[in-house]
C-alpha atoms as a PDB file:
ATOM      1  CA  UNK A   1      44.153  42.261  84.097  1.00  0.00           C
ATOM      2  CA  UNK A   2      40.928  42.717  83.019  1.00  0.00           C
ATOM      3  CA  UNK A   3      38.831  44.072  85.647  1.00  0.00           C
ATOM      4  CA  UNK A   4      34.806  44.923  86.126  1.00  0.00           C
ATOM      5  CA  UNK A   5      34.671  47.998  84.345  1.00  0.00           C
ATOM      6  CA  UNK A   6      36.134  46.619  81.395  1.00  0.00           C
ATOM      7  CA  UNK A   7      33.276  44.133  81.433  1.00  0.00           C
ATOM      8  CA  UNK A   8      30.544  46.478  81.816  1.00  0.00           C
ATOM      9  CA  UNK A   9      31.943  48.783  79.352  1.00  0.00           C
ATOM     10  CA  UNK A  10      32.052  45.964  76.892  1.00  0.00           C
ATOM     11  CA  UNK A  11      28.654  44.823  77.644  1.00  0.00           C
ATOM     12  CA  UNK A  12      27.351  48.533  77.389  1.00  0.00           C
ATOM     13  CA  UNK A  13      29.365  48.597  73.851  1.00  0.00           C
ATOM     14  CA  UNK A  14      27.481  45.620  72.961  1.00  0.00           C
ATOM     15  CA  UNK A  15      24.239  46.053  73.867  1.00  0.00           C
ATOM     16  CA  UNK A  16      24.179  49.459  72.019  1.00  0.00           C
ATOM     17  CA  UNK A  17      25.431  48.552  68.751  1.00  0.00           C
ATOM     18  CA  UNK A  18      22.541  45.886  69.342  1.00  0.00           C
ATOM     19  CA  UNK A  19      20.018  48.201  69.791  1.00  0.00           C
ATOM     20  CA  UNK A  20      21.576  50.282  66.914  1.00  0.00           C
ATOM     21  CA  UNK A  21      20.956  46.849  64.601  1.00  0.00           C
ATOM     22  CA  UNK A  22      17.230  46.845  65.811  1.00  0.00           C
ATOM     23  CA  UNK A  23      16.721  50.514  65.646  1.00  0.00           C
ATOM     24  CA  UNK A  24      17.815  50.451  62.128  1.00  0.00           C
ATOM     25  CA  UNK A  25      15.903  47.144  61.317  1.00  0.00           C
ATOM     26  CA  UNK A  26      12.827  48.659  62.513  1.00  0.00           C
ATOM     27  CA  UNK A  27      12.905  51.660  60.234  1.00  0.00           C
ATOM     28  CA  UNK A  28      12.969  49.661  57.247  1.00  0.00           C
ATOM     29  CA  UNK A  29       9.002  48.426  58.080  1.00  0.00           C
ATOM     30  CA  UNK A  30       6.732  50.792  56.130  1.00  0.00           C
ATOM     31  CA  UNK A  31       4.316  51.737  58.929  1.00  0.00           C
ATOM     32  CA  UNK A  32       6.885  52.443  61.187  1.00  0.00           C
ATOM     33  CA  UNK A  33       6.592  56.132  61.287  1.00  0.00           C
ATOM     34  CA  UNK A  34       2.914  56.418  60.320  1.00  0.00           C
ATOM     35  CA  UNK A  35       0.503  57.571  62.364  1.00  0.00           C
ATOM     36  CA  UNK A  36      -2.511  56.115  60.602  1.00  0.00           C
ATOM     37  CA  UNK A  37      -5.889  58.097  61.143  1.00  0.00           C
ATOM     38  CA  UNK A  38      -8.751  55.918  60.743  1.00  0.00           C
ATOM     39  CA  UNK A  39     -11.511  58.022  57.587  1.00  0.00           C
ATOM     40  CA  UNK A  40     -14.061  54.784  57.213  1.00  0.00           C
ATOM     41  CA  UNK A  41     -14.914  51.352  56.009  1.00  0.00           C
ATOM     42  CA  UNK A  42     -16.780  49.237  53.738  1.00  0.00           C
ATOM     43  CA  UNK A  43     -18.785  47.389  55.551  1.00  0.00           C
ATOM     44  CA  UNK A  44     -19.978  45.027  51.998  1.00  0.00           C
ATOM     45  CA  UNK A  45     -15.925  44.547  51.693  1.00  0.00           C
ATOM     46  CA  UNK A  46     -14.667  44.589  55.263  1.00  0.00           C
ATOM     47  CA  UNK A  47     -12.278  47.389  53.980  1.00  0.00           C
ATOM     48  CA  UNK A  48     -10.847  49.454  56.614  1.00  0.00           C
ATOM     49  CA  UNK A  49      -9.597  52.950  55.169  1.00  0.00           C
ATOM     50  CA  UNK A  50      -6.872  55.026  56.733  1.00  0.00           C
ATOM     51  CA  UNK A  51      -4.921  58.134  55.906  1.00  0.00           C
ATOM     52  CA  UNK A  52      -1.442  59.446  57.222  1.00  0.00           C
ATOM     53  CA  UNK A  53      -1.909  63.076  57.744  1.00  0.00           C
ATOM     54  CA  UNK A  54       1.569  63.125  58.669  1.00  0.00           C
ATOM     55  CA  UNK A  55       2.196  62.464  54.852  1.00  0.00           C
ATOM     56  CA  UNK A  56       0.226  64.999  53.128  1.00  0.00           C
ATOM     57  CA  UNK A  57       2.090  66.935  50.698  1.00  0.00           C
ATOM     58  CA  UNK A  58       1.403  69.924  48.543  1.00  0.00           C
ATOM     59  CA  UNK A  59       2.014  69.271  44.586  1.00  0.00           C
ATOM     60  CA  UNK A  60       1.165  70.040  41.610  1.00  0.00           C
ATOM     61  CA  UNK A  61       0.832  73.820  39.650  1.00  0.00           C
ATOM     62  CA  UNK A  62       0.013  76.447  42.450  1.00  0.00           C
ATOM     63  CA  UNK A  63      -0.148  73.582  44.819  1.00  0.00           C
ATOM     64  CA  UNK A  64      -3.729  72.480  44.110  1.00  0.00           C
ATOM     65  CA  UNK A  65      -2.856  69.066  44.766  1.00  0.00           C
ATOM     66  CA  UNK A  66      -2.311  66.906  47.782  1.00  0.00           C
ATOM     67  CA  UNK A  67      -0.638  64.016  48.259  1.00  0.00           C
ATOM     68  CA  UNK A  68      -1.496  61.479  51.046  1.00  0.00           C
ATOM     69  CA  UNK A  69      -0.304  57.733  51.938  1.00  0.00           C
ATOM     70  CA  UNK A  70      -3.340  55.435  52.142  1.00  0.00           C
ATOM     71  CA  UNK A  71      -3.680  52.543  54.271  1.00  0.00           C
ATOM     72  CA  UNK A  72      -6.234  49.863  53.367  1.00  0.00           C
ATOM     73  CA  UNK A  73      -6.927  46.233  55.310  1.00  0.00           C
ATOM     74  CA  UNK A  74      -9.369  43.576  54.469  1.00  0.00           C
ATOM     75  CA  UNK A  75      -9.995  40.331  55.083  1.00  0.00           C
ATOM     76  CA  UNK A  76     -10.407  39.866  51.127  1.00  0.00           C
ATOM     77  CA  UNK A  77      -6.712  40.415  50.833  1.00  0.00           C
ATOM     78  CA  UNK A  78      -5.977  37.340  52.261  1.00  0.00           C
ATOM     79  CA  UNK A  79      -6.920  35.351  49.061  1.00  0.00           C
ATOM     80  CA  UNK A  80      -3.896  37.352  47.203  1.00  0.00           C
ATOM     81  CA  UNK A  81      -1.111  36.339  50.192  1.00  0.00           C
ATOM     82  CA  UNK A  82      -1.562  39.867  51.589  1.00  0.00           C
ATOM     83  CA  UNK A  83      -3.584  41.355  54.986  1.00  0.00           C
ATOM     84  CA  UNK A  84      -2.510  45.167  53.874  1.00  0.00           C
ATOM     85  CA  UNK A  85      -2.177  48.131  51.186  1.00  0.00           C
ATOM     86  CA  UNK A  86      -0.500  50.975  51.178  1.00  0.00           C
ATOM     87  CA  UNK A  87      -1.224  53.418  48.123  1.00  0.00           C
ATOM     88  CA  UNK A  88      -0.338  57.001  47.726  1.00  0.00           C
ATOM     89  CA  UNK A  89      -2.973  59.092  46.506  1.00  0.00           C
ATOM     90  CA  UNK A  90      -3.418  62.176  44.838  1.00  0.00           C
ATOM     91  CA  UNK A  91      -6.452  64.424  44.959  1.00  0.00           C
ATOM     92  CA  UNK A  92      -7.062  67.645  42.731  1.00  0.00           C
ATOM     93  CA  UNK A  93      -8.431  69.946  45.013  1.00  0.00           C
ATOM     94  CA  UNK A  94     -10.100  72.315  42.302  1.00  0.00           C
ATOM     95  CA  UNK A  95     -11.412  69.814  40.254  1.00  0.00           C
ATOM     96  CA  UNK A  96     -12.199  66.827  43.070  1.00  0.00           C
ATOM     97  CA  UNK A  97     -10.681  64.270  41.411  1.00  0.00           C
ATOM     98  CA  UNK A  98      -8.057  61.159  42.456  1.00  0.00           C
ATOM     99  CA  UNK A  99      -5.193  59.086  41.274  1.00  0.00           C
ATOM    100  CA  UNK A 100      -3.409  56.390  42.670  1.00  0.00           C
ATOM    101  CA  UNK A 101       0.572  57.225  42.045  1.00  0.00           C
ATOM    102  CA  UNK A 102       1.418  53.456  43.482  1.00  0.00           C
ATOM    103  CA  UNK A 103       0.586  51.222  45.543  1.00  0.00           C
ATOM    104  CA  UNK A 104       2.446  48.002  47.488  1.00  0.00           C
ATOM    105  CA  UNK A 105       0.623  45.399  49.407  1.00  0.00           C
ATOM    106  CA  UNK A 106       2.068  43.912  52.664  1.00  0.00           C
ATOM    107  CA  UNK A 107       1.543  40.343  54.259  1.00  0.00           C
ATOM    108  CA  UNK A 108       0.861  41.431  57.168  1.00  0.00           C
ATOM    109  CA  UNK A 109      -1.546  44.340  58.941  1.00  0.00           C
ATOM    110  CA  UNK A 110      -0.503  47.555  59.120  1.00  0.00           C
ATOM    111  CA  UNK A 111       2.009  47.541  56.227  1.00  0.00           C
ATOM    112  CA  UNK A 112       4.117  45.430  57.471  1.00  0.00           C
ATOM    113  CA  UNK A 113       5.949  41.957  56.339  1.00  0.00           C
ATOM    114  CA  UNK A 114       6.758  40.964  52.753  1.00  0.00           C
ATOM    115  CA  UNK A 115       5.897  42.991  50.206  1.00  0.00           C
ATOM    116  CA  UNK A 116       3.536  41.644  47.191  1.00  0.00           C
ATOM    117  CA  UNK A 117       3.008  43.258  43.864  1.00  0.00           C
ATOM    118  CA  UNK A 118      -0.710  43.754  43.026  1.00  0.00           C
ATOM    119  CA  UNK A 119      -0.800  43.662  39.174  1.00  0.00           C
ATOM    120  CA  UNK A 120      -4.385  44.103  39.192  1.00  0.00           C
ATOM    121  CA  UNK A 121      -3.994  48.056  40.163  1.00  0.00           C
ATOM    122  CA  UNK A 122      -1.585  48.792  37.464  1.00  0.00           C
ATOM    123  CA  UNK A 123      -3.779  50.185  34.426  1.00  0.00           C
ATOM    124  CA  UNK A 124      -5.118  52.268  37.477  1.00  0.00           C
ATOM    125  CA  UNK A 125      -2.354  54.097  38.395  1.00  0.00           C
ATOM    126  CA  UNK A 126      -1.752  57.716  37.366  1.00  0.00           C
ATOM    127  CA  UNK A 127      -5.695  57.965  35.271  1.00  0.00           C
ATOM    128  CA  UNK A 128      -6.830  60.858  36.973  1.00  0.00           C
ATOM    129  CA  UNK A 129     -11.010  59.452  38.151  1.00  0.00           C
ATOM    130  CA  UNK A 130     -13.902  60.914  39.711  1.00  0.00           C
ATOM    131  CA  UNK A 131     -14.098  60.955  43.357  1.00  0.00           C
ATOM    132  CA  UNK A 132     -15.090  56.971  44.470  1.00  0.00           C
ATOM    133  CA  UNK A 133     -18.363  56.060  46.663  1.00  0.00           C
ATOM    134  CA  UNK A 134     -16.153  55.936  48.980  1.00  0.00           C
ATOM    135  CA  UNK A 135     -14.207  57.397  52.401  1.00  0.00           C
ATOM    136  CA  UNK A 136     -11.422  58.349  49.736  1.00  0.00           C
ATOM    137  CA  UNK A 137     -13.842  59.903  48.105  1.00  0.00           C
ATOM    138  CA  UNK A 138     -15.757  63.920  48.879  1.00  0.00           C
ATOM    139  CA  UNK A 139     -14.802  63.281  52.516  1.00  0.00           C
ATOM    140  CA  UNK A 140     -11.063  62.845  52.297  1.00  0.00           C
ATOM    141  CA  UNK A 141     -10.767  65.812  49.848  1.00  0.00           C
ATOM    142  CA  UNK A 142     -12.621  67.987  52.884  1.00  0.00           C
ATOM    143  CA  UNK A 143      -9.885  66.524  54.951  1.00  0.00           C
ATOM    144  CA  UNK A 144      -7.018  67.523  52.838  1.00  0.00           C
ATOM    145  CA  UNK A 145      -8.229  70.573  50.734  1.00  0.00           C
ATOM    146  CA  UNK A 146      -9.326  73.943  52.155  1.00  0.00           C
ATOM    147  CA  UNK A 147     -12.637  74.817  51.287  1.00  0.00           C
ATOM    148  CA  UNK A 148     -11.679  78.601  50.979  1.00  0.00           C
ATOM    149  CA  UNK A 149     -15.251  79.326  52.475  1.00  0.00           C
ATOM    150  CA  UNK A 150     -15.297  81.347  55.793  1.00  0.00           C
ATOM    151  CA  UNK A 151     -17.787  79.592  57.840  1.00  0.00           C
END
């Protein structure tokens, strides 16, 4: 006979290997486990620039290097099918300079949705370039770099 505990034990069985599904479909979004600090904008472009500080890694030969997932959102995007970027940058602390390892674009905020390839990035990617005019320019690299000045 199969009696009320056997129910709710099923239904507990059930709802957990549900929530295991959703977990698990959850981590596969991108932004998921970013916690996305907010360096600037463009106000000409609408771009909205954020780091994850979570990210930052140390690379490179005596670990002058640091490596940091960039978020970027713009209302320009739209005109390629995407409302998102998500790029991850290098920066050479000695010599203050940046490179784009890659970089995915997302259809929705965030990083989140589809993903898109952006073509137009690619003869970009891994040239190292001077610092930009721009929040991912000087003022990340003061962010991510110690200045090795006592002040």
């Amino acid at each position: 006979m199969y009696s009320i505990y056997q129910a709710t034990q099923n239904f507990f069985k059930r709802s957990q290997s549900s929530a295991f599904v959703i977990f698990f479909l959850c981590l596969n979004s991108t932004g998921v486990f970013a916690e996305w600090e907010r360096v600037g904008e463009e106000r000409a472009s609408s771009l909205e620039y954020y780091l994850d500080m979570q990210s930052v890694k140390q690379t490179g030969p005596m670990s002058i290097y640091r490596q940091v997932k960039v978020l970027i959102q713009a209302p320009a995007f739209k005109s390629q099918s995407l409302e998102s970027a998500i790029s991850l940058n290098e920066y050479d602390c000695m010599n203050a300079k940046l490179r784009v390892l890659q970089t995915t674009g997302f259809t929705q905020p965030w990083g989140n949705g589809d993903k898109v390839a952006l073509s137009t990035l690619s003869s970009q990617t891994n040239e190292w370039q001077a610092l930009p005019e721009t929040p991912f320019g000087q003022h990340t690299v003061d962010l991510l770099c110690p200045s090795g000045k006592d002040d």
